[in-house]
PDB file of N, CA and C in Angstrom:
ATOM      1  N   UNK A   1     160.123 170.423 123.079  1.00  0.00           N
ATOM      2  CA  UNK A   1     158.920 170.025 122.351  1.00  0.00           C
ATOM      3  C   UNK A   1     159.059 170.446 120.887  1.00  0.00           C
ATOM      4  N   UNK A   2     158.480 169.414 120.055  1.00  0.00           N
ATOM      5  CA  UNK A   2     158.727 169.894 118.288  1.00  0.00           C
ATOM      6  C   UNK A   2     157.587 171.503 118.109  1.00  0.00           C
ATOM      7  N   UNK A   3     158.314 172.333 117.395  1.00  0.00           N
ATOM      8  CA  UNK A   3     157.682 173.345 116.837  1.00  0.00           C
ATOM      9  C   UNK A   3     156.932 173.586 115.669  1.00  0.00           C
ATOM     10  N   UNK A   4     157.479 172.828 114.746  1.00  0.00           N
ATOM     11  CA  UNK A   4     157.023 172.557 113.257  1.00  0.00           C
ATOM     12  C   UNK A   4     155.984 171.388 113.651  1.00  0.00           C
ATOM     13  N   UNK A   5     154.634 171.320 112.573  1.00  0.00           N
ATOM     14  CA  UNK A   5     153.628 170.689 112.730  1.00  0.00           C
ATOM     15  C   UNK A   5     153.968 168.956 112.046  1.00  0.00           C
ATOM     16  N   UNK A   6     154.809 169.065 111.000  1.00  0.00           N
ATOM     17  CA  UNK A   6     155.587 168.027 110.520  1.00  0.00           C
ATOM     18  C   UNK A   6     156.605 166.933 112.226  1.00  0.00           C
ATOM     19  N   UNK A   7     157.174 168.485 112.417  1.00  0.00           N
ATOM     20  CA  UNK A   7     157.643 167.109 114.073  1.00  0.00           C
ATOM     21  C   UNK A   7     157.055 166.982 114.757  1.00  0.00           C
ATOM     22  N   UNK A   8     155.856 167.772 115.314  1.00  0.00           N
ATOM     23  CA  UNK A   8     154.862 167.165 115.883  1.00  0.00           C
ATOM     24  C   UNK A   8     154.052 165.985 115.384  1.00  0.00           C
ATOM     25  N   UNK A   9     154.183 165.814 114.408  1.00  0.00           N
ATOM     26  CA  UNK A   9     153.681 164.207 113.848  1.00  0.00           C
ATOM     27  C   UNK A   9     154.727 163.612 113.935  1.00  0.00           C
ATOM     28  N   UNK A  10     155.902 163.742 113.893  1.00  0.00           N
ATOM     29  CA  UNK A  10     156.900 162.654 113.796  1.00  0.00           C
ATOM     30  C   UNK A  10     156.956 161.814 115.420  1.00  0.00           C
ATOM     31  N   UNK A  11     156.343 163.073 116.278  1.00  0.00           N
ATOM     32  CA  UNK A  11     156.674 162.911 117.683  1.00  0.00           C
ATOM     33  C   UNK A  11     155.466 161.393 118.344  1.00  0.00           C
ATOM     34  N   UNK A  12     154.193 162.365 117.250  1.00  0.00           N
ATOM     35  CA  UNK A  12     153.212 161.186 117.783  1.00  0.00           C
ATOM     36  C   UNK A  12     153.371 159.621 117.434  1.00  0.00           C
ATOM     37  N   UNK A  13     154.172 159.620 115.612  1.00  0.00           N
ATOM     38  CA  UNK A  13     154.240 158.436 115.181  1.00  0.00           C
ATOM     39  C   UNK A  13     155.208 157.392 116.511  1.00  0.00           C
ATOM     40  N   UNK A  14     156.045 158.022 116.304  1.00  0.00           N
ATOM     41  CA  UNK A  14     157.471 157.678 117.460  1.00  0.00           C
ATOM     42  C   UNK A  14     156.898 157.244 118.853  1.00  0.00           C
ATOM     43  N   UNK A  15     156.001 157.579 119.287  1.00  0.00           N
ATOM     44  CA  UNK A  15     155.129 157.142 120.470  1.00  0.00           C
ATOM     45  C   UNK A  15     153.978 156.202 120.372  1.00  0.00           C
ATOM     46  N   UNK A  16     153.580 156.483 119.404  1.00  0.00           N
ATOM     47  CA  UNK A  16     152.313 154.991 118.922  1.00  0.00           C
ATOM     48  C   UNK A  16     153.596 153.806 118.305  1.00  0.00           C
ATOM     49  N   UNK A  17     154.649 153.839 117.843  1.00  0.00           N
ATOM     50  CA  UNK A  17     155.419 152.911 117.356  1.00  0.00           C
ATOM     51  C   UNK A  17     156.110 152.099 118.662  1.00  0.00           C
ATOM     52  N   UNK A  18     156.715 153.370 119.240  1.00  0.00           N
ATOM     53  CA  UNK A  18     157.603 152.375 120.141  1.00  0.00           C
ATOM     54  C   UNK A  18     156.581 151.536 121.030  1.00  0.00           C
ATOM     55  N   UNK A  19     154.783 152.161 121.343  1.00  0.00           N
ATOM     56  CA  UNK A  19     154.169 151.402 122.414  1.00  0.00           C
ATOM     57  C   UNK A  19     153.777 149.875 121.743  1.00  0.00           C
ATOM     58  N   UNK A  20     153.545 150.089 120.415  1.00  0.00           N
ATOM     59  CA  UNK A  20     153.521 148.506 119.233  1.00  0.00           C
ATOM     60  C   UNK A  20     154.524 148.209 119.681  1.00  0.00           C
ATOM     61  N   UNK A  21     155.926 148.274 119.210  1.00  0.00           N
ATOM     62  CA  UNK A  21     157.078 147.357 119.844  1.00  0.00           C
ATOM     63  C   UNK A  21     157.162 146.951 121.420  1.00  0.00           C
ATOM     64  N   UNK A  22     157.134 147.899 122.244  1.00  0.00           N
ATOM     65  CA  UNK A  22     157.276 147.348 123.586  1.00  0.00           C
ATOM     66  C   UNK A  22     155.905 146.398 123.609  1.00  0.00           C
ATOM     67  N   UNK A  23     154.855 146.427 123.320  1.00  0.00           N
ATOM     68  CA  UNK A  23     153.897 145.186 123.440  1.00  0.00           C
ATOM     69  C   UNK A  23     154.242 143.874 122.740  1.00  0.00           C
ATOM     70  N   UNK A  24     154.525 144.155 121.605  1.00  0.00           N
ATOM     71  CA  UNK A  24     155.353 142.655 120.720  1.00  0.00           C
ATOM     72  C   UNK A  24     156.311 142.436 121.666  1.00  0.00           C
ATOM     73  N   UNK A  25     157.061 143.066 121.785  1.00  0.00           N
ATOM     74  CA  UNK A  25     158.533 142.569 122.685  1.00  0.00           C
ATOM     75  C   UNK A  25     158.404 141.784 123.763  1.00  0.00           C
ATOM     76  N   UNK A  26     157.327 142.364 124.665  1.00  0.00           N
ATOM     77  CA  UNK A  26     156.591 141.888 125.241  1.00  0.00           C
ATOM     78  C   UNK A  26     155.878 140.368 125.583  1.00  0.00           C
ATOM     79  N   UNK A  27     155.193 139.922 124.600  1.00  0.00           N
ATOM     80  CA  UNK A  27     154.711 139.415 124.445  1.00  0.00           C
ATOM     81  C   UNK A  27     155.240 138.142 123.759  1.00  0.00           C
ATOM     82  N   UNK A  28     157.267 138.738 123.109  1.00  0.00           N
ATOM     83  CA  UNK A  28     157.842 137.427 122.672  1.00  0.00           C
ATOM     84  C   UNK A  28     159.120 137.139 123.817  1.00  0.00           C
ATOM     85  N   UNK A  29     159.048 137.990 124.761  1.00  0.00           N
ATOM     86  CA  UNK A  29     159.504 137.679 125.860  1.00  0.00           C
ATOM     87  C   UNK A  29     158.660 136.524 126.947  1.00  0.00           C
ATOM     88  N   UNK A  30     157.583 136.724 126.666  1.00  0.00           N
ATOM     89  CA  UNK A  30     156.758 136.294 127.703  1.00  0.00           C
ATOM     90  C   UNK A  30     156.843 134.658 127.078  1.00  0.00           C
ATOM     91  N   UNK A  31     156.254 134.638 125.954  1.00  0.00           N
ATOM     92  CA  UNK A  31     156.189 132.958 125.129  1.00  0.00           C
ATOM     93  C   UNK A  31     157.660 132.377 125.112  1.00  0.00           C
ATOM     94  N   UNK A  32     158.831 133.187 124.993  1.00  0.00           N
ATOM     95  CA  UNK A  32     160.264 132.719 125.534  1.00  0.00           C
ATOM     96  C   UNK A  32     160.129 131.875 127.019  1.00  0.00           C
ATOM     97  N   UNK A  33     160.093 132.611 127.888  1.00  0.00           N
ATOM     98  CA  UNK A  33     159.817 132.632 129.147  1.00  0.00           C
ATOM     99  C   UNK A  33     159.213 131.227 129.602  1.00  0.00           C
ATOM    100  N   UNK A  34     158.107 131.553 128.957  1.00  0.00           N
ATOM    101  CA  UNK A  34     157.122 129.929 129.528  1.00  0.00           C
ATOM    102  C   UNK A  34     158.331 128.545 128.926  1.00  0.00           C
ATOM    103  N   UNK A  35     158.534 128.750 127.580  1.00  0.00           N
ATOM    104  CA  UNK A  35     159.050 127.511 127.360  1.00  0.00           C
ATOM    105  C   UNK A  35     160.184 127.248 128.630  1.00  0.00           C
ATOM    106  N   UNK A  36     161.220 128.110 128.696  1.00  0.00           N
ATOM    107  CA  UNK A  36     162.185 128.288 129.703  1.00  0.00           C
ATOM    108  C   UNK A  36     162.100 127.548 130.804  1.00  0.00           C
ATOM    109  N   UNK A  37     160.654 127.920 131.644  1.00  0.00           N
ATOM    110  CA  UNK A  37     160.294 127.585 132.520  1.00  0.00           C
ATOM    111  C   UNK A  37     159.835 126.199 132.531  1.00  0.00           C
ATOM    112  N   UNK A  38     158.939 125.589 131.418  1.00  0.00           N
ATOM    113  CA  UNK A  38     158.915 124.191 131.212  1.00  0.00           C
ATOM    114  C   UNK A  38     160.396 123.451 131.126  1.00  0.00           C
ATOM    115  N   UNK A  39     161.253 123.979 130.634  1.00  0.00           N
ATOM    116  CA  UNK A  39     162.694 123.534 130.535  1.00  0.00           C
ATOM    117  C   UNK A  39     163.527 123.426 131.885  1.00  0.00           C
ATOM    118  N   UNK A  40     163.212 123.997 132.594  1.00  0.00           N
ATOM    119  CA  UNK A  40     163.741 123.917 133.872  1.00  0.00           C
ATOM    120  C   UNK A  40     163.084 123.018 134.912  1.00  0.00           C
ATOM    121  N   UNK A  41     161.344 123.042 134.857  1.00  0.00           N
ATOM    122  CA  UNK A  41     161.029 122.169 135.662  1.00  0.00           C
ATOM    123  C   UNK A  41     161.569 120.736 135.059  1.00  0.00           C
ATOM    124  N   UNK A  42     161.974 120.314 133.589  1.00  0.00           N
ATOM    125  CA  UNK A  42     161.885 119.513 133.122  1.00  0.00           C
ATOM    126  C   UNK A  42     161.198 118.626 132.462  1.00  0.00           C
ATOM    127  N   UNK A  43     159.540 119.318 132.418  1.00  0.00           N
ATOM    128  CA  UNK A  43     158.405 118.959 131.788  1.00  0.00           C
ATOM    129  C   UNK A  43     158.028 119.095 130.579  1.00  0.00           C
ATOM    130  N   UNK A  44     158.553 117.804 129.832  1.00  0.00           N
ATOM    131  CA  UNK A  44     158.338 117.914 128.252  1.00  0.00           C
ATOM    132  C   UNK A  44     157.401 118.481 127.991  1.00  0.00           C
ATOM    133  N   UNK A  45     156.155 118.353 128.363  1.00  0.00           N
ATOM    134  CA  UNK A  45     154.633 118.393 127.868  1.00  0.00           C
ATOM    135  C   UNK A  45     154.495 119.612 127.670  1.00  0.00           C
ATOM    136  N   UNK A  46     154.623 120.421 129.007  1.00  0.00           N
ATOM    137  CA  UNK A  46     154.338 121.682 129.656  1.00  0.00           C
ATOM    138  C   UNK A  46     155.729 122.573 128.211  1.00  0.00           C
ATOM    139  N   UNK A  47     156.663 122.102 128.172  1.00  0.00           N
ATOM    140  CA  UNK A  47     158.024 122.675 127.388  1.00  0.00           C
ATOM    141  C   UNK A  47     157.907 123.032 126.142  1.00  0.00           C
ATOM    142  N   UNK A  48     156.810 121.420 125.511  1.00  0.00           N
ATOM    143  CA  UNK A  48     156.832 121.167 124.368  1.00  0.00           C
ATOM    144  C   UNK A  48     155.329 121.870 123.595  1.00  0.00           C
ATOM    145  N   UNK A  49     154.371 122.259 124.680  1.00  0.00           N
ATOM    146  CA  UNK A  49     152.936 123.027 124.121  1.00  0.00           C
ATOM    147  C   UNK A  49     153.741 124.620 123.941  1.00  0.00           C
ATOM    148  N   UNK A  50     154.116 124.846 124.911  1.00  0.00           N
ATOM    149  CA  UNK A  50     155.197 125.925 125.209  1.00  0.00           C
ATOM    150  C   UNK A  50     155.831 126.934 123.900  1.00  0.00           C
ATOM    151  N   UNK A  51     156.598 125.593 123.315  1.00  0.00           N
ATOM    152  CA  UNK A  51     157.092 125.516 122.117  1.00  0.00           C
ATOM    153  C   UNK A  51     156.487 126.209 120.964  1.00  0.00           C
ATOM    154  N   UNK A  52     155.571 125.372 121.073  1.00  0.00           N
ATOM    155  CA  UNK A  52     154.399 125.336 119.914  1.00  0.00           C
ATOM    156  C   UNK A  52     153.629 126.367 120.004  1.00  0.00           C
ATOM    157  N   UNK A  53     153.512 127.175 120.985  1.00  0.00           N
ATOM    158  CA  UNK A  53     153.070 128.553 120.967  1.00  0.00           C
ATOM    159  C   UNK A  53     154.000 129.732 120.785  1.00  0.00           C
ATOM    160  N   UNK A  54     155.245 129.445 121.060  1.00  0.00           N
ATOM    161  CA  UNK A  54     156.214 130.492 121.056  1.00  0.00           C
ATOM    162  C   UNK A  54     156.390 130.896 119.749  1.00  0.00           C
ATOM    163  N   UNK A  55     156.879 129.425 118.863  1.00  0.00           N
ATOM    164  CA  UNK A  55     157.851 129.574 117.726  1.00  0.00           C
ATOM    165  C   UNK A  55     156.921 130.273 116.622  1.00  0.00           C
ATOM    166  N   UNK A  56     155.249 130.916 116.460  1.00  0.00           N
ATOM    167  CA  UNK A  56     155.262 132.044 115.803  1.00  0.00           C
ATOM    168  C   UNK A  56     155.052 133.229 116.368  1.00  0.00           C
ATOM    169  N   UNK A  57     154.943 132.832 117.478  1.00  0.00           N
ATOM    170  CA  UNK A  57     155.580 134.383 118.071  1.00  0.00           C
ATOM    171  C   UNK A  57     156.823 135.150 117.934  1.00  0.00           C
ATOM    172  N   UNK A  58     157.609 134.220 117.691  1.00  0.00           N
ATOM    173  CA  UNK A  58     159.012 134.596 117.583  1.00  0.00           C
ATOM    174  C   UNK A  58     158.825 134.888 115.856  1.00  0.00           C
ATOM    175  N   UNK A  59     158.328 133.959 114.809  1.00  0.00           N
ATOM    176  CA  UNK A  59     158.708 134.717 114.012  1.00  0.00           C
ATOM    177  C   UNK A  59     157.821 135.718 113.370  1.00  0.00           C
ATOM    178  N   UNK A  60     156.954 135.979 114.048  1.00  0.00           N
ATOM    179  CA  UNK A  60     155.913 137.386 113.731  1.00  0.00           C
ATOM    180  C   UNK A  60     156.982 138.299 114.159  1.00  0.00           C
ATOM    181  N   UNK A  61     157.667 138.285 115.300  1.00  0.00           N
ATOM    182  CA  UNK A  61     158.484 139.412 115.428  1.00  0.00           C
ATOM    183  C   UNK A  61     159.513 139.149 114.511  1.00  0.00           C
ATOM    184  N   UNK A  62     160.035 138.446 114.043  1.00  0.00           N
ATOM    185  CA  UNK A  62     160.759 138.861 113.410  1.00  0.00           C
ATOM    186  C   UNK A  62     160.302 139.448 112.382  1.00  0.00           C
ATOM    187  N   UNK A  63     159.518 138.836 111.594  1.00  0.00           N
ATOM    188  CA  UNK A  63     158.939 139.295 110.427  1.00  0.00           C
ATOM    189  C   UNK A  63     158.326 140.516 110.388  1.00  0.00           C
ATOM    190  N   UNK A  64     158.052 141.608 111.358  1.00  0.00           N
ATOM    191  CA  UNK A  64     157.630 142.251 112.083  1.00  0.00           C
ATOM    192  C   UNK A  64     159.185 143.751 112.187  1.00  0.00           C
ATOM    193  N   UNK A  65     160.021 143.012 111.922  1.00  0.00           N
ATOM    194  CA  UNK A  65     160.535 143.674 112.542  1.00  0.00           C
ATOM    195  C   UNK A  65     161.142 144.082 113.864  1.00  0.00           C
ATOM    196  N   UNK A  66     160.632 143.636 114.936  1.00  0.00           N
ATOM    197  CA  UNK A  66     160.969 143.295 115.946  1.00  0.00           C
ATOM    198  C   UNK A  66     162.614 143.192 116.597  1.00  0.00           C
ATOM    199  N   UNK A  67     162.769 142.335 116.046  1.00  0.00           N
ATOM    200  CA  UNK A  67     164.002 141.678 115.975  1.00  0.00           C
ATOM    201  C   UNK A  67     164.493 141.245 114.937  1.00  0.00           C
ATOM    202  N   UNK A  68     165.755 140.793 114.655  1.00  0.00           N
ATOM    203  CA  UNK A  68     166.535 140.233 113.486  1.00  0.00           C
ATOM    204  C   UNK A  68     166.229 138.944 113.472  1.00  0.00           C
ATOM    205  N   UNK A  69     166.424 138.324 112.123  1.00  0.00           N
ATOM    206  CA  UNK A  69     165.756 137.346 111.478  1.00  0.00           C
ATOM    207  C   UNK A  69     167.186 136.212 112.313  1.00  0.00           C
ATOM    208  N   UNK A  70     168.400 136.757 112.361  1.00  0.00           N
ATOM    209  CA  UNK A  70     169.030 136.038 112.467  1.00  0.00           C
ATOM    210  C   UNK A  70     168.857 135.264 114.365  1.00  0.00           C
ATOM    211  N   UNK A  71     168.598 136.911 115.202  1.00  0.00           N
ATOM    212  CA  UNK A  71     168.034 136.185 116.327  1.00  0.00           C
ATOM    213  C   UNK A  71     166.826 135.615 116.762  1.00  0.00           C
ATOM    214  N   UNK A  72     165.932 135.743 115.862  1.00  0.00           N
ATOM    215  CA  UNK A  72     164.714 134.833 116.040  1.00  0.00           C
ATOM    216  C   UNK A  72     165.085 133.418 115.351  1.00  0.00           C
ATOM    217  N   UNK A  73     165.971 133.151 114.640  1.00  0.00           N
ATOM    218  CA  UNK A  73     166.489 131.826 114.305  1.00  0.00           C
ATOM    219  C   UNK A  73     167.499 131.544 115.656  1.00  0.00           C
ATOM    220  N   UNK A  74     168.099 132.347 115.797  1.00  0.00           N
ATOM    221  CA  UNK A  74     168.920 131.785 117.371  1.00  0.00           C
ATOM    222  C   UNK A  74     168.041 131.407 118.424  1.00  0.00           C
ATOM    223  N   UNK A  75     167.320 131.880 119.138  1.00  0.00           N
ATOM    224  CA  UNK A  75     166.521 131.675 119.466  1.00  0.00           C
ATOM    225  C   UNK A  75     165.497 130.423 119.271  1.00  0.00           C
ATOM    226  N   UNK A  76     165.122 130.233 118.358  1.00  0.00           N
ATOM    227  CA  UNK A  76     163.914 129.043 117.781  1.00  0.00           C
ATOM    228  C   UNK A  76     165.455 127.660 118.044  1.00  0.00           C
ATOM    229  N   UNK A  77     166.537 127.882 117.540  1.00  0.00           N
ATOM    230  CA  UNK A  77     167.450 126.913 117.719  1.00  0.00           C
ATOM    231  C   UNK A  77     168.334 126.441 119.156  1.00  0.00           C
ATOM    232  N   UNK A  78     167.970 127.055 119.684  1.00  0.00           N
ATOM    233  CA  UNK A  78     168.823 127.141 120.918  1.00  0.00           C
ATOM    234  C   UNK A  78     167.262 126.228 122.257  1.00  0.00           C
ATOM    235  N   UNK A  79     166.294 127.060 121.808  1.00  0.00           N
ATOM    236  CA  UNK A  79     165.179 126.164 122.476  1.00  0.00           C
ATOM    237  C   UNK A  79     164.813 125.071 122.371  1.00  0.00           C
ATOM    238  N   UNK A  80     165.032 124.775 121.184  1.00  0.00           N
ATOM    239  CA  UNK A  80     164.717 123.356 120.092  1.00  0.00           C
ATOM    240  C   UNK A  80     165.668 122.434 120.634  1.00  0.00           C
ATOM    241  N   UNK A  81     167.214 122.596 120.743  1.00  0.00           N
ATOM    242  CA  UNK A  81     168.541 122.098 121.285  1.00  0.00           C
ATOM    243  C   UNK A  81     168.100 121.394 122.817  1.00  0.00           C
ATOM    244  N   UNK A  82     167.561 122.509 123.694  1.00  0.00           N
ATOM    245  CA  UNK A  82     167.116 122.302 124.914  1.00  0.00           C
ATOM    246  C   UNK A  82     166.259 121.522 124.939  1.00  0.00           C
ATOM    247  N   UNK A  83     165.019 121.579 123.682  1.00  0.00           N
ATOM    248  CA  UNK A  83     163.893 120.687 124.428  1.00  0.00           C
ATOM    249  C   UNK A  83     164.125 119.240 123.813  1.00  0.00           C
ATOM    250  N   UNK A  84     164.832 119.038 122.733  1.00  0.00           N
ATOM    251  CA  UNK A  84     165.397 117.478 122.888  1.00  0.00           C
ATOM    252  C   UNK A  84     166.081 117.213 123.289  1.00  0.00           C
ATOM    253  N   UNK A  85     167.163 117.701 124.351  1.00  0.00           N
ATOM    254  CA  UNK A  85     167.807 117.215 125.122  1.00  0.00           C
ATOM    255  C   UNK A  85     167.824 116.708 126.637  1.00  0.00           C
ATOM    256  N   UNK A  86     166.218 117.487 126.785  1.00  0.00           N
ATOM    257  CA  UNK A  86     165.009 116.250 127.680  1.00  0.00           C
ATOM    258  C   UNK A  86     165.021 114.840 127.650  1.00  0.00           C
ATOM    259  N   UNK A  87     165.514 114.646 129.103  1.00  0.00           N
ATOM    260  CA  UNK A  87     164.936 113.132 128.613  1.00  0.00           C
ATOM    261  C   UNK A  87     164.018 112.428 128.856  1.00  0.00           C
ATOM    262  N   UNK A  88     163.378 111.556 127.183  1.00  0.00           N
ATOM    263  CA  UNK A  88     162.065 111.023 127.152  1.00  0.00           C
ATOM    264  C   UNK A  88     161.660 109.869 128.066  1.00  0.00           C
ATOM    265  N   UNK A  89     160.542 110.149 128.670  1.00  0.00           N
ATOM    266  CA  UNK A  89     160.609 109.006 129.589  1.00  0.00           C
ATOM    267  C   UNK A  89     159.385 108.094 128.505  1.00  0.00           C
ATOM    268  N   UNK A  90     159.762 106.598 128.300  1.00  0.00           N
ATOM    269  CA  UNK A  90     158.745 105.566 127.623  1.00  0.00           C
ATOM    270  C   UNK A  90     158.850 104.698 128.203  1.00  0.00           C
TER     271      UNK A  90
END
């Protein structure tokens, strides 16, 4: 346990921080997830609202900190790849 009153704050920050990240993380796992799952049943609609809710989730975390800018662009591109490669039924 910290002894100095200085690491005892460092201890609390470090515990209110990481529980912010594991909830973002969280939460851009989860909006990953759904699109995924529209992608697999194959349901544009369901894939493509999906989408449209994820992609600022993804970049709040990044912007956030969260994650790297470069994998929240992997990410946003790799889903994007998937969901037009649905095919449109007209």
């Amino acid at each position: 346990m910290p002894i100095t009153k200085s690491a005892q704050k460092q201890l609390r920050k470090s515990r209110e921080r990481r529980l912010r990240n594991r909830g973002a993380k969280s939460s851009l796992k989860t909006a990953i997830k759904k699109v995924r799952e529209g992608l697999e049943r194959r349901d544009l609609e369901a894939a493509g609202k999906a989408m449209e809710l994820a992609l600022p989730v993804i970049d709040k975390a990044a912007g956030k900190g969260f994650i790297h800018k470069n994998a929240a662009a992997r990410y946003k591109s790799r889903l994007a790849r998937q969901l037009h490669a649905l095919p449109r039924s007209s």
